[in-house]
C-alpha atoms as a PDB file:
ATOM      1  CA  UNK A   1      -8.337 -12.155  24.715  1.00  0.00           C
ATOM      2  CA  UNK A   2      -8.656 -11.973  21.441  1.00  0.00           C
ATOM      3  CA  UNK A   3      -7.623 -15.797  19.423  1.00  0.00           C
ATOM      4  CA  UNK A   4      -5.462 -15.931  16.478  1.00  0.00           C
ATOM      5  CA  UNK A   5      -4.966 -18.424  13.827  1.00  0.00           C
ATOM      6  CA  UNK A   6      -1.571 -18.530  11.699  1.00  0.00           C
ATOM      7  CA  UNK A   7      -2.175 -20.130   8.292  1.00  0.00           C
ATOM      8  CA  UNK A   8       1.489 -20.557   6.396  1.00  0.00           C
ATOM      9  CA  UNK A   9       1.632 -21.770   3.223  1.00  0.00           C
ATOM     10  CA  UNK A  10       4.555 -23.975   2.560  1.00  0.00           C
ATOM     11  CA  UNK A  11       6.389 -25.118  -0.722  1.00  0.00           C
ATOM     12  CA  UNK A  12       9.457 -26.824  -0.522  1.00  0.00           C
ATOM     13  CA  UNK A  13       9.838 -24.721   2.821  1.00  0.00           C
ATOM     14  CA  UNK A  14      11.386 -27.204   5.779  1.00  0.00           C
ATOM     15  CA  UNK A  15      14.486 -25.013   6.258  1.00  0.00           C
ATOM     16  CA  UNK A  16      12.869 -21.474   7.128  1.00  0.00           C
ATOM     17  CA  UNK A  17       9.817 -22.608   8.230  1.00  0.00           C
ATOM     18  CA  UNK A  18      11.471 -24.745  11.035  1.00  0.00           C
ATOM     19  CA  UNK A  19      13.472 -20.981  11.803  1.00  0.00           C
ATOM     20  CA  UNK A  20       9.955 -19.369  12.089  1.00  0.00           C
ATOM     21  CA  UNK A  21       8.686 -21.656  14.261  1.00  0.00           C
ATOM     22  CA  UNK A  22      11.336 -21.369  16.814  1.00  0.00           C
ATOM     23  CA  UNK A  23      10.095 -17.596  17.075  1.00  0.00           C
ATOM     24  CA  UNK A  24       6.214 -18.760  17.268  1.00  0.00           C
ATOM     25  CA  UNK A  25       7.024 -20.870  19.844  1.00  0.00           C
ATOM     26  CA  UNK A  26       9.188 -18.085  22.138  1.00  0.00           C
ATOM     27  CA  UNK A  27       6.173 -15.749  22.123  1.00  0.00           C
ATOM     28  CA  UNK A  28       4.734 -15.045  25.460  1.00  0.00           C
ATOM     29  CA  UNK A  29       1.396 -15.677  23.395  1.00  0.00           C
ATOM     30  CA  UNK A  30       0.660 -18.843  20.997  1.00  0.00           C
ATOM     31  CA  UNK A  31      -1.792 -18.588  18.423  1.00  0.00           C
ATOM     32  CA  UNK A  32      -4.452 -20.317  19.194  1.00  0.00           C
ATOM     33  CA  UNK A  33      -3.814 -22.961  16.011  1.00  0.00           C
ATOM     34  CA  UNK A  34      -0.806 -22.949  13.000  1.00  0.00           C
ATOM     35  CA  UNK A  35      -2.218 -24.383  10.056  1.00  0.00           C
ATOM     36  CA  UNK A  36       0.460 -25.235   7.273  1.00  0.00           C
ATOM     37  CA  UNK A  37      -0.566 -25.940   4.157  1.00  0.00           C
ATOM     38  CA  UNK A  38       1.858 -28.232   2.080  1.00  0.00           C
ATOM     39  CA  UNK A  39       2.009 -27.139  -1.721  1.00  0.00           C
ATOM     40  CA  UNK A  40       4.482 -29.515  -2.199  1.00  0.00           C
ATOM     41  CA  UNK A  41       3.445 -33.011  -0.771  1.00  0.00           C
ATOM     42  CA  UNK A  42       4.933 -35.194  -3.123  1.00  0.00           C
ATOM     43  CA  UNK A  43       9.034 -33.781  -3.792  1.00  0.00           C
ATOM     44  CA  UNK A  44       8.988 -31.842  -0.129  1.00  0.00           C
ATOM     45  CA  UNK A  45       6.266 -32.734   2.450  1.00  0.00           C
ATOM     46  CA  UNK A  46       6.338 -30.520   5.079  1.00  0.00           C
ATOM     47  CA  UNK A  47       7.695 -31.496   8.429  1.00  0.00           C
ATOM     48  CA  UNK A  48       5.803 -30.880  11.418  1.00  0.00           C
ATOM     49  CA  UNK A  49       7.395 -28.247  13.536  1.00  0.00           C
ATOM     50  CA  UNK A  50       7.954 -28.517  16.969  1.00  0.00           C
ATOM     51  CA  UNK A  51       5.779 -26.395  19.017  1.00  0.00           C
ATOM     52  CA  UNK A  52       3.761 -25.998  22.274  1.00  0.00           C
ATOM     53  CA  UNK A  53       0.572 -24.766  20.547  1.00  0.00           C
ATOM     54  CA  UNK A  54      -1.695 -26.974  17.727  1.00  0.00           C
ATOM     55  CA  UNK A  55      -0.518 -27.648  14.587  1.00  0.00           C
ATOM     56  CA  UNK A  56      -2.255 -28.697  11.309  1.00  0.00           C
ATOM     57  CA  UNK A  57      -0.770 -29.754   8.551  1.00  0.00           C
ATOM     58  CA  UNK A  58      -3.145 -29.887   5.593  1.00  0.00           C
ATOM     59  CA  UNK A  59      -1.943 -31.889   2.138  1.00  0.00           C
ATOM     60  CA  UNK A  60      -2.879 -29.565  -0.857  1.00  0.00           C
ATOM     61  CA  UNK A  61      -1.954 -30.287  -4.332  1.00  0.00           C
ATOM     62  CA  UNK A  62       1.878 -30.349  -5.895  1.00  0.00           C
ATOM     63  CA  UNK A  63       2.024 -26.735  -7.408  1.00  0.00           C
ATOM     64  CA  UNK A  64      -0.662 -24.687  -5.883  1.00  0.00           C
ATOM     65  CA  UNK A  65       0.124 -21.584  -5.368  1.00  0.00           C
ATOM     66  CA  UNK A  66      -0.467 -18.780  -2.341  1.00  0.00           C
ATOM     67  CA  UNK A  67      -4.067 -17.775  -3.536  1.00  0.00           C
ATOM     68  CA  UNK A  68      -5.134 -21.970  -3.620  1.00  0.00           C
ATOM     69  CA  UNK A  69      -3.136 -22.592  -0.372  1.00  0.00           C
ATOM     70  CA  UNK A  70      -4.560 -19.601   1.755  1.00  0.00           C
ATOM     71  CA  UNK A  71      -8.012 -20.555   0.744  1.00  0.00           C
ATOM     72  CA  UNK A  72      -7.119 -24.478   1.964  1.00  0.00           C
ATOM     73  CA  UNK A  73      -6.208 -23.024   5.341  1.00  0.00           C
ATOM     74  CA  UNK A  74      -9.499 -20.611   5.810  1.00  0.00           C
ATOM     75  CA  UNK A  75     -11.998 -23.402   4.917  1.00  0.00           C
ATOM     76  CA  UNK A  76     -10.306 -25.400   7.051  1.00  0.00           C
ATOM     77  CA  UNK A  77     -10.993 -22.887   9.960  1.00  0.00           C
ATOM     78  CA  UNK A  78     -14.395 -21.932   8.762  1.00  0.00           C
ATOM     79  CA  UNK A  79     -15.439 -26.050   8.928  1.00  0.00           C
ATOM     80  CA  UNK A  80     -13.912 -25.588  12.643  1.00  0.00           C
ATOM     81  CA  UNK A  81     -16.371 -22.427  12.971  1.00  0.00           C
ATOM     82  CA  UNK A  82     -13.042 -20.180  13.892  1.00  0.00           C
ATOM     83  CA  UNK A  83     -14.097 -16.787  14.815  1.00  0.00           C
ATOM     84  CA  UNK A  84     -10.986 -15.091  16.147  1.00  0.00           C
ATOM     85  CA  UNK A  85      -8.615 -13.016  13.565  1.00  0.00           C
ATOM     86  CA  UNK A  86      -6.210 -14.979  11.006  1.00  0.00           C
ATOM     87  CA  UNK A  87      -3.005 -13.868  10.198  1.00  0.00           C
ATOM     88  CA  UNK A  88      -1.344 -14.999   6.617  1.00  0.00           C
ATOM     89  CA  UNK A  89       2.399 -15.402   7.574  1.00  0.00           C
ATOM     90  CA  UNK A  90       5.101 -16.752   4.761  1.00  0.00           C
ATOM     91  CA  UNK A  91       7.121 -19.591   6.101  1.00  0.00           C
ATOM     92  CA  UNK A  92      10.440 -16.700   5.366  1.00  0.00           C
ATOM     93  CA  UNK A  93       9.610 -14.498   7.612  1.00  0.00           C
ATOM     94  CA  UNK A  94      10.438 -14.058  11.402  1.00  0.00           C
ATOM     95  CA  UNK A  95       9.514 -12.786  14.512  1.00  0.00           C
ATOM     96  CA  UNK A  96      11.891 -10.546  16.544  1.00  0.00           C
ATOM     97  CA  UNK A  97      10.670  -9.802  19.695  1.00  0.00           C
ATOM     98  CA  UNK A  98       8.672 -12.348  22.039  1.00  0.00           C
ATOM     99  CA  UNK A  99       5.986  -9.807  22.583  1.00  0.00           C
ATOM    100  CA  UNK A 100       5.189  -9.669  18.499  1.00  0.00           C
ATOM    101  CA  UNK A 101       1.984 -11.611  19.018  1.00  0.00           C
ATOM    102  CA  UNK A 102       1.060 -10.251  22.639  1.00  0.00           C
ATOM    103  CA  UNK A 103       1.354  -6.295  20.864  1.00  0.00           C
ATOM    104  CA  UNK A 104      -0.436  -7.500  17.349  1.00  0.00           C
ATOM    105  CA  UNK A 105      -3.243  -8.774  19.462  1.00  0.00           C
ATOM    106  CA  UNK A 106      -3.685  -5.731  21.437  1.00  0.00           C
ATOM    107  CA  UNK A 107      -3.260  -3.617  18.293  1.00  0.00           C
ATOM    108  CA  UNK A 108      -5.772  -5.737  16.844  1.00  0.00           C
ATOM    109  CA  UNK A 109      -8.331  -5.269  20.015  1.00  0.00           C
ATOM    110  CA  UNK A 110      -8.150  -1.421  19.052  1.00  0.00           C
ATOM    111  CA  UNK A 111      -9.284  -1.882  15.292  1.00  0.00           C
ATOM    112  CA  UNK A 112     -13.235  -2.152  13.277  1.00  0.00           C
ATOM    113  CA  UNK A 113     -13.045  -5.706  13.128  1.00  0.00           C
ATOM    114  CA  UNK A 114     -13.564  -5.421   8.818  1.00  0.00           C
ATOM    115  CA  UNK A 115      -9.689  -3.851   8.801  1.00  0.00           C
ATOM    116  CA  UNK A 116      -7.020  -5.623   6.847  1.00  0.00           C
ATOM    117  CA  UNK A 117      -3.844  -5.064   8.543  1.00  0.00           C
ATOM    118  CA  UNK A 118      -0.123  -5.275   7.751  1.00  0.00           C
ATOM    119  CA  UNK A 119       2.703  -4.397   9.468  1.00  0.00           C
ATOM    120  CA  UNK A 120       6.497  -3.189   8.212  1.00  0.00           C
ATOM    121  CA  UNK A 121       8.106  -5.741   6.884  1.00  0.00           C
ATOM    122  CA  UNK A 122      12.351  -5.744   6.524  1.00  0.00           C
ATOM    123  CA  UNK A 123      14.961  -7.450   4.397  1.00  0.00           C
ATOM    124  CA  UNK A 124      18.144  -9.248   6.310  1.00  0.00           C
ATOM    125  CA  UNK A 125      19.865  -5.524   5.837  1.00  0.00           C
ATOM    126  CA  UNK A 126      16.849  -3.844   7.938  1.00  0.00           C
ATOM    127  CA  UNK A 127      15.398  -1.957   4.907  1.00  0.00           C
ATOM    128  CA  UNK A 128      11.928  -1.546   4.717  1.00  0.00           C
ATOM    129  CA  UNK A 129      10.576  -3.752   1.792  1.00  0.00           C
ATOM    130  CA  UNK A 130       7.546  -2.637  -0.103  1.00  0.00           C
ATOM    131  CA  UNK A 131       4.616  -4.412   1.475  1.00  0.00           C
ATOM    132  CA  UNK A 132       1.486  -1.493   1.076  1.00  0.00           C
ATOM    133  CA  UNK A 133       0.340   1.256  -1.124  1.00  0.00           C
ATOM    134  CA  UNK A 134      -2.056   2.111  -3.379  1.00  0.00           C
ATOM    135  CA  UNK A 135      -3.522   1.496  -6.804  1.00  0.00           C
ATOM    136  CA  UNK A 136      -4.089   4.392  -9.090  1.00  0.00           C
ATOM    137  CA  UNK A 137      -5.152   4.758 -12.915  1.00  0.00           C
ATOM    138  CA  UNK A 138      -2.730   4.613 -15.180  1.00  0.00           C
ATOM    139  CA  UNK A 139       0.319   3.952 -16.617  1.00  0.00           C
ATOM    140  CA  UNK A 140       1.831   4.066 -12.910  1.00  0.00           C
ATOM    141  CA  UNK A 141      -0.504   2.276 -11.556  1.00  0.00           C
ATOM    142  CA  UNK A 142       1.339   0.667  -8.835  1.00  0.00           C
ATOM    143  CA  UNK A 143       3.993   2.926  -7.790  1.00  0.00           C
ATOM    144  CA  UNK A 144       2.030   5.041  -4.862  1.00  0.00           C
ATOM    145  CA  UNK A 145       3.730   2.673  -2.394  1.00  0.00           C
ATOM    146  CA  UNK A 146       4.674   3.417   0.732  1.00  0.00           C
ATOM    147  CA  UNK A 147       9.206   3.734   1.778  1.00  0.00           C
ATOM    148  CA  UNK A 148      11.292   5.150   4.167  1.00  0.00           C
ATOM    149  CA  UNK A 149      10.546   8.656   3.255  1.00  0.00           C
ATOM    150  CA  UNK A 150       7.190   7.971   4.540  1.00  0.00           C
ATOM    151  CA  UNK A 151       8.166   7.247   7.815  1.00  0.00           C
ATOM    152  CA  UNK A 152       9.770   9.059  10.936  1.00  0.00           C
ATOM    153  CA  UNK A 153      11.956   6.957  13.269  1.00  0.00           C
ATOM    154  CA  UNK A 154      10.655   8.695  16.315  1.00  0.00           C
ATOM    155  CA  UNK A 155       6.920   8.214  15.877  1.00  0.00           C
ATOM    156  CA  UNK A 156       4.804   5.331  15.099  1.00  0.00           C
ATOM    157  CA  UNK A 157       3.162   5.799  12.298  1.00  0.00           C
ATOM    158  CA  UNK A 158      -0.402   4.174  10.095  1.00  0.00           C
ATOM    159  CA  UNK A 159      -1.787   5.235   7.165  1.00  0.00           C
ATOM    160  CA  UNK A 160      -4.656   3.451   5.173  1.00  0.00           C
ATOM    161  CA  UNK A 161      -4.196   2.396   2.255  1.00  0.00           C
ATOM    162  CA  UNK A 162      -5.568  -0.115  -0.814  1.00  0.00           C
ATOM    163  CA  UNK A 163      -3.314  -2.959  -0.094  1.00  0.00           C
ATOM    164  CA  UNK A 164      -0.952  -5.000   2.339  1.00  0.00           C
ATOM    165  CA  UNK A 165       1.052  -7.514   0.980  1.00  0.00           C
ATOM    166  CA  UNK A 166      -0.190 -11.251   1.986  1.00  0.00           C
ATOM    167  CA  UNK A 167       3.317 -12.348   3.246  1.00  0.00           C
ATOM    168  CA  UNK A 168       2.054 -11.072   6.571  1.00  0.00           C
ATOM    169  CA  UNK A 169      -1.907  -9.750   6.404  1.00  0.00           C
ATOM    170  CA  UNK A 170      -4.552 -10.312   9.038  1.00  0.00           C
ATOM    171  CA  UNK A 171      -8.210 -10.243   8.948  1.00  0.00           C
ATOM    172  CA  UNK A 172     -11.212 -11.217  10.555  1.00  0.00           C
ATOM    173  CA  UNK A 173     -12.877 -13.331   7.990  1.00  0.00           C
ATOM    174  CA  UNK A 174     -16.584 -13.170  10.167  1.00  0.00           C
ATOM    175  CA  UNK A 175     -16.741  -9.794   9.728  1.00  0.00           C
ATOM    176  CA  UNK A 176     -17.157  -9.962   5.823  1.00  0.00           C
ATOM    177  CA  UNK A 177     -21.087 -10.664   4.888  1.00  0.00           C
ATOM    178  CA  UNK A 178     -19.290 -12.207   2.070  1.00  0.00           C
ATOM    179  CA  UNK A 179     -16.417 -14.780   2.744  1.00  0.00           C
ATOM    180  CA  UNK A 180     -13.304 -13.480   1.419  1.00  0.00           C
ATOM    181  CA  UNK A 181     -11.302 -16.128  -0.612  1.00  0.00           C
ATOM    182  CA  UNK A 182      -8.223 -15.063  -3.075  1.00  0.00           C
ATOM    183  CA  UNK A 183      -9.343 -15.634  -6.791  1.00  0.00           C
ATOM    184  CA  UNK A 184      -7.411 -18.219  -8.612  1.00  0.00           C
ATOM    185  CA  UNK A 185      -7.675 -16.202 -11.250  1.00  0.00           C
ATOM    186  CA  UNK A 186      -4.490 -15.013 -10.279  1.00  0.00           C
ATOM    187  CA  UNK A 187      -1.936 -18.173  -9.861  1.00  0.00           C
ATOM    188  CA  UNK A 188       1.380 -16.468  -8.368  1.00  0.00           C
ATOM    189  CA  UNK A 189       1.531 -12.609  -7.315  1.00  0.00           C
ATOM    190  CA  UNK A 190      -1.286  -9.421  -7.084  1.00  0.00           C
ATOM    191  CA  UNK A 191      -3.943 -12.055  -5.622  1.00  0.00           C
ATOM    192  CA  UNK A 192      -2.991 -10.602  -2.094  1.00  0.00           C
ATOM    193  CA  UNK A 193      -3.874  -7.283  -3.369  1.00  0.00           C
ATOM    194  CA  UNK A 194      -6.418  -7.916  -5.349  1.00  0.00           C
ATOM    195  CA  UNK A 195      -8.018  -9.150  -2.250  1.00  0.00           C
ATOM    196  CA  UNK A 196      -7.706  -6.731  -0.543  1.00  0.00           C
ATOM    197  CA  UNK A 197      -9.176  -4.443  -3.045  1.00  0.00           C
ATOM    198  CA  UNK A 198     -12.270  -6.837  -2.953  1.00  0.00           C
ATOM    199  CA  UNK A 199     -12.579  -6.642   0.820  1.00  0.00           C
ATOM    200  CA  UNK A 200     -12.650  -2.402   0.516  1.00  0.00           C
ATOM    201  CA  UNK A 201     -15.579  -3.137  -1.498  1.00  0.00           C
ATOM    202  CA  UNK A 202     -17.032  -5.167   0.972  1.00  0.00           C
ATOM    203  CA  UNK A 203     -16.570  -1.995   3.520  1.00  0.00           C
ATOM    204  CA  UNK A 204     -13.211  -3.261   4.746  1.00  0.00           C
ATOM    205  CA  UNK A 205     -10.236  -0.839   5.266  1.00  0.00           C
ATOM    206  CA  UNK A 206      -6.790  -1.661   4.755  1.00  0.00           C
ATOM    207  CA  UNK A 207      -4.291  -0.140   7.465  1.00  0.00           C
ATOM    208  CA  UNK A 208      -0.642  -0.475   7.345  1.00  0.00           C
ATOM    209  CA  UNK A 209       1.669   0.330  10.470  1.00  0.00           C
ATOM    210  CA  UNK A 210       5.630   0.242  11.223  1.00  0.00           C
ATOM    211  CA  UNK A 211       5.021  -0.193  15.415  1.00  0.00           C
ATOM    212  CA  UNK A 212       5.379  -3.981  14.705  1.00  0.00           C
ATOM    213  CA  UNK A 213       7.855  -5.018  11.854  1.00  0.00           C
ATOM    214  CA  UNK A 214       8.945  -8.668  11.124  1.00  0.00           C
ATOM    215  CA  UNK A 215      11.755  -9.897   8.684  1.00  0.00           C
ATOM    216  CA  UNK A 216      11.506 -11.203   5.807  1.00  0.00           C
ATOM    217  CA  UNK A 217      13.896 -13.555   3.755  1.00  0.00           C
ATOM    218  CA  UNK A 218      12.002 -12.975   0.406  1.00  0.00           C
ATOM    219  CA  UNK A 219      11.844 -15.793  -1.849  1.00  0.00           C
ATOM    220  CA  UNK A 220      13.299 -18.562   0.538  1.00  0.00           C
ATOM    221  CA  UNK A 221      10.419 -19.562   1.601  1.00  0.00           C
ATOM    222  CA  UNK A 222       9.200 -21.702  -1.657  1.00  0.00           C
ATOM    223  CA  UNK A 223      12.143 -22.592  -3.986  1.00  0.00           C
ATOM    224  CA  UNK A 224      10.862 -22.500  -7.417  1.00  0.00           C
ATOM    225  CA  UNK A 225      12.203 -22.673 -10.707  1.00  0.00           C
ATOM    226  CA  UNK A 226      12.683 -19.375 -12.367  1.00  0.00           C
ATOM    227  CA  UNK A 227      10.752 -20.323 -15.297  1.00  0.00           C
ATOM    228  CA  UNK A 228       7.812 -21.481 -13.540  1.00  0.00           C
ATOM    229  CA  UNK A 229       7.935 -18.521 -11.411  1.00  0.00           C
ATOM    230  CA  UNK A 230       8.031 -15.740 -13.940  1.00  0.00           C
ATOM    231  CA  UNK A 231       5.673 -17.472 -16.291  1.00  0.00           C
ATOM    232  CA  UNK A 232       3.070 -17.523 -13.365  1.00  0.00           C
ATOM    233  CA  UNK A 233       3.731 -13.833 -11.990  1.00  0.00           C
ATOM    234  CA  UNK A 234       3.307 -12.453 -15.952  1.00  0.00           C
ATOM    235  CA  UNK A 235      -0.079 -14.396 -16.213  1.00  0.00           C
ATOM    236  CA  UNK A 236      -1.684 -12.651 -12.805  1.00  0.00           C
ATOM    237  CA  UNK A 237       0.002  -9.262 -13.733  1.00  0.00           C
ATOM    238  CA  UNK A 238      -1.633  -8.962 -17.107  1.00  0.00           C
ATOM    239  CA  UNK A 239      -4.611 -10.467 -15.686  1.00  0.00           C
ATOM    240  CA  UNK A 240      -5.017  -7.922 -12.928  1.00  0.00           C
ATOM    241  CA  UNK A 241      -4.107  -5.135 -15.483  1.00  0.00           C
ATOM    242  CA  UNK A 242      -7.431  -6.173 -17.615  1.00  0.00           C
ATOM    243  CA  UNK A 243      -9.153  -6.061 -14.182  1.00  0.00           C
ATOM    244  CA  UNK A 244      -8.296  -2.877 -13.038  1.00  0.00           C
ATOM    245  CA  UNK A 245      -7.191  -0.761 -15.327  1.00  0.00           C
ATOM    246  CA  UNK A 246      -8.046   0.722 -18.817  1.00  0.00           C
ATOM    247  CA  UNK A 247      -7.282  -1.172 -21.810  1.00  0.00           C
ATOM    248  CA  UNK A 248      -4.804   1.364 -22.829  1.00  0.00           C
ATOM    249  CA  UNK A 249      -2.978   0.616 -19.909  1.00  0.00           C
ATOM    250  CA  UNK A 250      -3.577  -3.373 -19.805  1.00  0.00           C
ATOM    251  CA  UNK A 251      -2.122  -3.037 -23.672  1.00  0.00           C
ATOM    252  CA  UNK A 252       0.832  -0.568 -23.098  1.00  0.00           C
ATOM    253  CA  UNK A 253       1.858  -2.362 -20.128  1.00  0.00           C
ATOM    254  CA  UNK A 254       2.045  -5.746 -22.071  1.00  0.00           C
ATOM    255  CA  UNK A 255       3.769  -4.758 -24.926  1.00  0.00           C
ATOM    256  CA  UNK A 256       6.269  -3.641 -22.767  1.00  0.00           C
ATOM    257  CA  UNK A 257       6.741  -6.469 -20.668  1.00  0.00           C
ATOM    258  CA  UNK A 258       7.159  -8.306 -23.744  1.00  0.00           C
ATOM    259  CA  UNK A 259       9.665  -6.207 -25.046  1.00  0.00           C
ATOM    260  CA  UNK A 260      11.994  -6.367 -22.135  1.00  0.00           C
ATOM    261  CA  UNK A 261      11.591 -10.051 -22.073  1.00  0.00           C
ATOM    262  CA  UNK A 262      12.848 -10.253 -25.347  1.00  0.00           C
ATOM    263  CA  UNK A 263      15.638  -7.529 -24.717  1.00  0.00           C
ATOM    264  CA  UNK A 264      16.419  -9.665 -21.961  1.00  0.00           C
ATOM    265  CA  UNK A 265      16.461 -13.383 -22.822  1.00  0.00           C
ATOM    266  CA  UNK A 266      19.975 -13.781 -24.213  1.00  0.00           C
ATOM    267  CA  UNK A 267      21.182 -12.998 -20.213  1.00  0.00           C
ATOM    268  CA  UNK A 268      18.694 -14.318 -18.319  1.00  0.00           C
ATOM    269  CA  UNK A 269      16.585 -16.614 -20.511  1.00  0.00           C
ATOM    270  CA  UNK A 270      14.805 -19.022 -18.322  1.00  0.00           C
ATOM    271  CA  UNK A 271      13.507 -16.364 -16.093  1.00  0.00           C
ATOM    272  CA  UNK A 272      12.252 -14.477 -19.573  1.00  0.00           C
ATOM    273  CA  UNK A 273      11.254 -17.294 -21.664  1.00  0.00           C
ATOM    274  CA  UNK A 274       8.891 -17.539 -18.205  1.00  0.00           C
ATOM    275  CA  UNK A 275       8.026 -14.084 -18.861  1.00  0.00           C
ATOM    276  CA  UNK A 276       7.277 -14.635 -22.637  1.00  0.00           C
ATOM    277  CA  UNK A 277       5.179 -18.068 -22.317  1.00  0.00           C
ATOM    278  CA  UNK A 278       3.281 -15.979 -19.649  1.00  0.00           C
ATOM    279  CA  UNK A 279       2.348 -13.267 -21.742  1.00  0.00           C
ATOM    280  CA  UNK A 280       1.529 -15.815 -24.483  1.00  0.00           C
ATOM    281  CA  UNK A 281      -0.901 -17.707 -22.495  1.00  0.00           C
ATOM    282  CA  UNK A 282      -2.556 -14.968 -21.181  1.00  0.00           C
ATOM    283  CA  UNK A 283      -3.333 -13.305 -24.543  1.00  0.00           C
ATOM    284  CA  UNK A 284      -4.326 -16.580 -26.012  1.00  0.00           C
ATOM    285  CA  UNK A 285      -6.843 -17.630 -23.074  1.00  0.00           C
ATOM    286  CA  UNK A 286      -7.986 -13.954 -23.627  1.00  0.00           C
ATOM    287  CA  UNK A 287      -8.610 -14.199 -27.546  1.00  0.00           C
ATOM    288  CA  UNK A 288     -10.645 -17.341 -26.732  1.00  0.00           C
ATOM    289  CA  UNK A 289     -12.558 -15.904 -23.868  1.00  0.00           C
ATOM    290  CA  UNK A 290     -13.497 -13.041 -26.509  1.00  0.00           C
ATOM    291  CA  UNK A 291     -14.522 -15.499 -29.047  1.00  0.00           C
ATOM    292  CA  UNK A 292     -16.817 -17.913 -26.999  1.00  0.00           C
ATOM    293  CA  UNK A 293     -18.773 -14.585 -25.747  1.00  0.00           C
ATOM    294  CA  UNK A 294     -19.291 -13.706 -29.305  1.00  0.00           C
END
């Protein structure tokens, strides 16, 4: 049988995460270890979850975001020379049937062992969330993603694709000649798929199906200020435009998400001045990235 490892990330995160571990522990198969890194060890340590399978708790840094605490979690396994498959699960989501991890795994014996795979993930109202697509050139660059429309209620479907979302991506991290680690270049948001994008370069493929579907209570699962949050998701967007994209794009794309921050502060003005000190930082750190290469 093939083993799995859960690695959850965890920032101020007792409430759901004790919820998803009620589900863990009802499958008819454990994981063979749940590692839970704690991103938030000094105002909300993590509690240890009850369960009938291992449990590892590992202490990262106050602040750290998904990229930094995923990578905690796989060096942890790699030290522990882990070979089996390792699924990224937030501590918001859940599990609805007891056979979830007994069907993943046998999904799982049927793949190329280099596949990233997601599965459908719903809100509480059982609509499909956006959690794959693709990434094209262009001013659109990340609307190819796959909704309902896509899919048929009578037949299971897959399609492959240039991203899952890392609130619920597995991968068999022996299978890459290079280790595959999310870049901190990218502190909240896009790291998930700009890891995957890295893996497709390595040979991987990225395959999305609906068979399996979990829920997902999006953005219980690390209770941050609004600030913080939208200051950190503006730095890795603009970062991952310059990345991928042309500079055109990278430059129209900013402007505009500086406009509509400043459109937008007298309503909601933490969540933009977030917005707006993100978009500062980034273009300052990239005027004096220019400047030392000159």
């Amino acid at each position: 049988m093939t083993s799995l490892a859960l690695v959850t990330v965890c920032y101020n995160s007792n409430g759901p995460l004790f919820n998803l571990a009620k589900r863990v522990n009802l499958q008819t198969i454990k994981p063979s270890i749940w590692i839970l890194v704690d991103n938030s060890p000094i105002s909300h340590p993590v509690l240890k979850p009850d369960t009938s399978f291992p449990t590892a708790i590992l202490s990262g840094n106050e602040g750290d975001g998904f990229g930094k605490g995923c990578n905690a979690g796989l060096e942890y396994l790699q030290e522990r020379h882990f070979s089996g498959w390792i699924w990224l699960l937030n501590p918001d989501t859940s599990l609805n049937s007891y056979n979830h991890i007994k069907n993943l795994l046998g999904k799982l014996n049927t793949l190329n062992t280099e596949t990233l795979l997601g599965t459908a993930i719903e809100d509480e109202y059982l609509q499909l969330e956006p959690s794959a697509g693709w990434i094209c050139q262009g001013l659109g660059y990340r609307q190819s993603q796959i909704n309902q429309k896509d899919l048929s209620h009578e037949t299971c479907r897959s399609f492959e694709v240039d991203w899952v979302s890392g609130c619920n991506l597995l991968f068999h991290p022996s299978s890459f000649y290079k280790p595959l680690r999310f870049d901190p270049y990218f502190p909240l948001y896009f790291e998930d798929i700009d890891f995957c994008l890295r893996a497709k370069s390595q040979g991987g493929k990225c395959i999305w199906i609906n068979s399996l579907k979990i829920e997902h209570q999006k953005s219980t699962g690390s209770k941050c200020p609004s600030l913080r949050r939208e200051r950190l998701k503006t730095i890795s967007q603009i970062r991952f435009l310059c990345r991928y994209q042309p500079w055109w794009v990278a430059f129209a794309h900013t402007v505009r998400i500086i406009f509509l921050a400043l459109v937008r502060l007298p309503v909601q003005f933490d969540a933009n001045l977030g917005v707006l000190c993100g978009a500062f930082q980034t273009l300052r750190g990239n005027r004096i990235n220019s400047a030392t290469r000159r």
